[in-house]
N, C-alpha and C. Protein backbone atom coordinates (compact mmCIF):
# COMPACT_ATOMS: atom_id res chain seq x y z
N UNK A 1 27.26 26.54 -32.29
CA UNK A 1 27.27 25.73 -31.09
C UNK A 1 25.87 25.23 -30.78
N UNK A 2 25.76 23.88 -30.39
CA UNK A 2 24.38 23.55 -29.89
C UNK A 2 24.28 23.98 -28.44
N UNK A 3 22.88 24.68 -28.11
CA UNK A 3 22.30 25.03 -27.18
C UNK A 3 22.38 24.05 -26.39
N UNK A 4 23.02 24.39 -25.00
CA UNK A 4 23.12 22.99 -23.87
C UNK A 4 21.71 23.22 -23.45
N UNK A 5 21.34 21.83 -23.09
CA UNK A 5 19.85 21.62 -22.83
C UNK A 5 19.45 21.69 -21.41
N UNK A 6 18.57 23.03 -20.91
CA UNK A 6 18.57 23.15 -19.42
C UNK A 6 18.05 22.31 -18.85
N UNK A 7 18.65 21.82 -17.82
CA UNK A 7 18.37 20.60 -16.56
C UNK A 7 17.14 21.09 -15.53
N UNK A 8 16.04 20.57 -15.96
CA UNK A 8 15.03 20.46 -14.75
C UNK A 8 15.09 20.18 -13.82
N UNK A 9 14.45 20.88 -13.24
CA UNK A 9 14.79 20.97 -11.28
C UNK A 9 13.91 19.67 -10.57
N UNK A 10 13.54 19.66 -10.10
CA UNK A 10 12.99 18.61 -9.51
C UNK A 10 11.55 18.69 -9.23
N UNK A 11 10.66 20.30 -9.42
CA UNK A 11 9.54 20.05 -9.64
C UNK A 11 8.59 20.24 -10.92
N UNK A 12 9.82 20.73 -11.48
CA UNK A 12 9.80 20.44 -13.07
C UNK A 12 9.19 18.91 -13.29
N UNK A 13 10.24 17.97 -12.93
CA UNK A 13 10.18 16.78 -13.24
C UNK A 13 9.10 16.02 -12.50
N UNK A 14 8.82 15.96 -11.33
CA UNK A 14 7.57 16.14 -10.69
C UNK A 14 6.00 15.81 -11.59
N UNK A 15 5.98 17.41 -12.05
CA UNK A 15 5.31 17.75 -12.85
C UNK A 15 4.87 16.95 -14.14
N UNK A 16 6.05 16.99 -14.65
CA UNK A 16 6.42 15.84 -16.27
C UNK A 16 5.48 14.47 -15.69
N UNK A 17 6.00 14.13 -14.65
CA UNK A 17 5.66 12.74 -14.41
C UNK A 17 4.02 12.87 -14.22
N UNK A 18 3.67 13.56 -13.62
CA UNK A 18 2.23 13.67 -13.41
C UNK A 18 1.53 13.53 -14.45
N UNK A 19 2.12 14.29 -15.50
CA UNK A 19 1.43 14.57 -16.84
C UNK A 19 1.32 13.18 -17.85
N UNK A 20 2.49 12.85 -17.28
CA UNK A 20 2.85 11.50 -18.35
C UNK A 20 1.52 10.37 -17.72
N UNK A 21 1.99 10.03 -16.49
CA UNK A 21 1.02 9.16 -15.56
C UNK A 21 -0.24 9.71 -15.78
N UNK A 22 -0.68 10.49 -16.03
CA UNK A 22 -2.45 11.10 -16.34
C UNK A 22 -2.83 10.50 -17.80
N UNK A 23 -1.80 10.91 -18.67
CA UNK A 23 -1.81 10.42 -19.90
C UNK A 23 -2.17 8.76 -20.26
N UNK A 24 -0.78 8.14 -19.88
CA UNK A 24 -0.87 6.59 -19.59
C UNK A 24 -2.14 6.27 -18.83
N UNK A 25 -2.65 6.53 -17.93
CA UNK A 25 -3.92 6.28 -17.23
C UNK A 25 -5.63 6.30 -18.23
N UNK A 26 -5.04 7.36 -18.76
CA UNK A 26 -6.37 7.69 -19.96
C UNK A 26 -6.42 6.02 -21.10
N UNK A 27 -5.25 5.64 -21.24
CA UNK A 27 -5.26 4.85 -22.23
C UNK A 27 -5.65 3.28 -21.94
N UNK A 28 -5.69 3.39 -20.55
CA UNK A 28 -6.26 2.38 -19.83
C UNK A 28 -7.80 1.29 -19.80
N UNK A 29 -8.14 0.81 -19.97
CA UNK A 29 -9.51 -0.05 -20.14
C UNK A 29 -9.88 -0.67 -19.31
N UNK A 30 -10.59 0.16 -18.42
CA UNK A 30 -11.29 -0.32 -17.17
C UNK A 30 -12.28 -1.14 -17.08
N UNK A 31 -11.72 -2.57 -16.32
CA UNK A 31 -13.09 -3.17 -16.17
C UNK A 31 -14.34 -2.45 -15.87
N UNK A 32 -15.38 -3.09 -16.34
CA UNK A 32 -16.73 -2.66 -15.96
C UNK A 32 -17.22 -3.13 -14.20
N UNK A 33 -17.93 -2.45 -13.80
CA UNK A 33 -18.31 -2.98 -12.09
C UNK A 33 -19.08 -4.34 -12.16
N UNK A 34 -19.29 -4.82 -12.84
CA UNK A 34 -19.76 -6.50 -12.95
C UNK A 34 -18.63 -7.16 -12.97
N UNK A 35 -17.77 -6.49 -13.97
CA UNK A 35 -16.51 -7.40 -13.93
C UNK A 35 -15.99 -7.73 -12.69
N UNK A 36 -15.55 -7.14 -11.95
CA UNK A 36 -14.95 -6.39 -10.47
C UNK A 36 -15.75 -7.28 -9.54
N UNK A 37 -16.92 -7.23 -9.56
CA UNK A 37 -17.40 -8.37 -8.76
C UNK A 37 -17.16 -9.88 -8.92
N UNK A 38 -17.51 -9.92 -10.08
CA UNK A 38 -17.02 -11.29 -10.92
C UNK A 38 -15.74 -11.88 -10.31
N UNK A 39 -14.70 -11.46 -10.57
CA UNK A 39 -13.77 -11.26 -10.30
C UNK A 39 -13.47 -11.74 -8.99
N UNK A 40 -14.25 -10.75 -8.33
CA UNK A 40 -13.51 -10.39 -7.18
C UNK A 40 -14.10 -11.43 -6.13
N UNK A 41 -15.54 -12.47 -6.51
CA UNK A 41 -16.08 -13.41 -6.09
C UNK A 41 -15.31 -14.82 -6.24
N UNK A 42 -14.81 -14.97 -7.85
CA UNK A 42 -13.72 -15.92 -8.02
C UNK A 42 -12.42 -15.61 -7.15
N UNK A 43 -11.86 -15.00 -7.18
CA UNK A 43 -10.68 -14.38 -5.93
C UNK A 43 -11.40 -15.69 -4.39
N UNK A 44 -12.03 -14.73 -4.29
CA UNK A 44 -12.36 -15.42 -2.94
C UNK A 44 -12.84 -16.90 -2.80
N UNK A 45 -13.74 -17.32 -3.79
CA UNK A 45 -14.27 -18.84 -4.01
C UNK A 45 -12.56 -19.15 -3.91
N UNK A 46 -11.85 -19.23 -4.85
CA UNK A 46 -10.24 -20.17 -4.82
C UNK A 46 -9.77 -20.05 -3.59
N UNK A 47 -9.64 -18.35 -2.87
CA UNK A 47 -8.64 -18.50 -1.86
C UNK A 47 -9.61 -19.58 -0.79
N UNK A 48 -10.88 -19.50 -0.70
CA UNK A 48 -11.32 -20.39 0.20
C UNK A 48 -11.24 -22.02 0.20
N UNK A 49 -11.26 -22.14 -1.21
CA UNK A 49 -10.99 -23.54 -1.78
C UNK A 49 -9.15 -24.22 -1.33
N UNK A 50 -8.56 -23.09 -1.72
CA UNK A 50 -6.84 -23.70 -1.45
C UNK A 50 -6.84 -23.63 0.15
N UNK A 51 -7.72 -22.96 0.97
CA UNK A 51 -7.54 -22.70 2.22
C UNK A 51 -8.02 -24.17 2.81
N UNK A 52 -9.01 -24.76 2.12
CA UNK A 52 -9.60 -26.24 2.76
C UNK A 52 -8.39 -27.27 2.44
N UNK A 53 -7.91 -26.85 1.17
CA UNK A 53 -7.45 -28.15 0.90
C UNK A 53 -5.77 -28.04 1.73
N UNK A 54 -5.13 -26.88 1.71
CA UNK A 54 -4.63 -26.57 2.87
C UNK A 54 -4.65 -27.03 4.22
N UNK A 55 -5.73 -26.82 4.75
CA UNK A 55 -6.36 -27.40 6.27
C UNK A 55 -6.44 -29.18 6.25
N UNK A 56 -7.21 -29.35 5.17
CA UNK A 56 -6.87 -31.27 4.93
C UNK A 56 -5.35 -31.46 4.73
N UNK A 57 -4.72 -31.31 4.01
CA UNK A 57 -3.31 -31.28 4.45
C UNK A 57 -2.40 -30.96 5.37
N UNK A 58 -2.68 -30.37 6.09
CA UNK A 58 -2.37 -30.61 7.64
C UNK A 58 -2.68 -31.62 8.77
N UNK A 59 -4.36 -31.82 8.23
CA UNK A 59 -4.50 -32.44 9.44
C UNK A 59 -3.96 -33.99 9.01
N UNK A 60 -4.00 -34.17 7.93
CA UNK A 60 -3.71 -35.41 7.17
C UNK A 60 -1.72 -35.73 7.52
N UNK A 61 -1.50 -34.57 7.57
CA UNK A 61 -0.02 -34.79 8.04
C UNK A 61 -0.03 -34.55 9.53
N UNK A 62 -0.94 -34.27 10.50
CA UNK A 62 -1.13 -34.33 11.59
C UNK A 62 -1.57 -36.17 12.30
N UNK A 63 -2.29 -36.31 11.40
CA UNK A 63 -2.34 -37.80 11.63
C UNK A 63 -0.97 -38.46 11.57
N UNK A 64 -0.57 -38.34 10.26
CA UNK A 64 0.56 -39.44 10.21
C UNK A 64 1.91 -39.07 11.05
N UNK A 65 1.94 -38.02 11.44
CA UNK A 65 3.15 -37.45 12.57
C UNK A 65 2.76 -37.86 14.07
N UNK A 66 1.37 -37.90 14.72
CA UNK A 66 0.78 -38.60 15.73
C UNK A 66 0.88 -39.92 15.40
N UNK A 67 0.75 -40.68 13.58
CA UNK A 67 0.50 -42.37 14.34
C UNK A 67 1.67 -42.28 14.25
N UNK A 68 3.03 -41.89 13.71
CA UNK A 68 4.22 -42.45 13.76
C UNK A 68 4.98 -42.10 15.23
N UNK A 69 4.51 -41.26 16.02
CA UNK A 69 4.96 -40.75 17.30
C UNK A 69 4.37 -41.79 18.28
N UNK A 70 3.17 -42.33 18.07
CA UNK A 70 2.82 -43.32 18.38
C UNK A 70 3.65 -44.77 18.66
N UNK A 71 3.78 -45.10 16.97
CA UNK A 71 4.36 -46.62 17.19
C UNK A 71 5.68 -46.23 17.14
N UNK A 72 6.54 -45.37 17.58
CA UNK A 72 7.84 -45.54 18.38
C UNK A 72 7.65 -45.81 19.54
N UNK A 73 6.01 -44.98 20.08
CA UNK A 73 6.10 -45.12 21.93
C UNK A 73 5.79 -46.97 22.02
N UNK A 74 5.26 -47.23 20.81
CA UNK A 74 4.62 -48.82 21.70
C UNK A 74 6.31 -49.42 21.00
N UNK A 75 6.79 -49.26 20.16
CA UNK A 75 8.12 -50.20 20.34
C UNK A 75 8.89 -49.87 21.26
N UNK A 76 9.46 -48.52 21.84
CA UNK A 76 10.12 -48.45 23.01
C UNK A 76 9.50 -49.03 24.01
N UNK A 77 8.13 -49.36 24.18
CA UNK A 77 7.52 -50.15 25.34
C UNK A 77 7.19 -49.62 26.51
């Protein structure tokens, strides 16, 4: 007969996972701290960049929603 295979409890498994996740983590290739800045300077240059061009697109659709609110008021008279 094959040996039924005992069922781990739950901090058994716990455990497993820790071990596994420590493992997988080791195999990992961490940027260097230049990178990270690098990085993390481009991050911010774009989000500030999409944030302008964002803001011009509003106000640019702020215009044309004011002139068209406009020349309904001068054709209603």
């Amino acid at each position: 007969m094959a040996e039924a295979k005992k069922k781990e409890n739950v901090f058994e498994r716990i455990a497993r996972w820790f071990r596994e996740m420590r493992s997988e983590l080791k195999k990992v290739s961490w940027p260097s701290k230049e990178q990270v800045v690098k990085n993390t300077l481009i991050v911010i240059a774009c989000t500030i960049v999409v944030g302008i061009i964002i803001w011009l697109f509003d106000i640019g659709a702020d215009l044309i929603y004011n002139g068209i609110i406009s020349l309904v008021r001068l054709i209603k008279g």
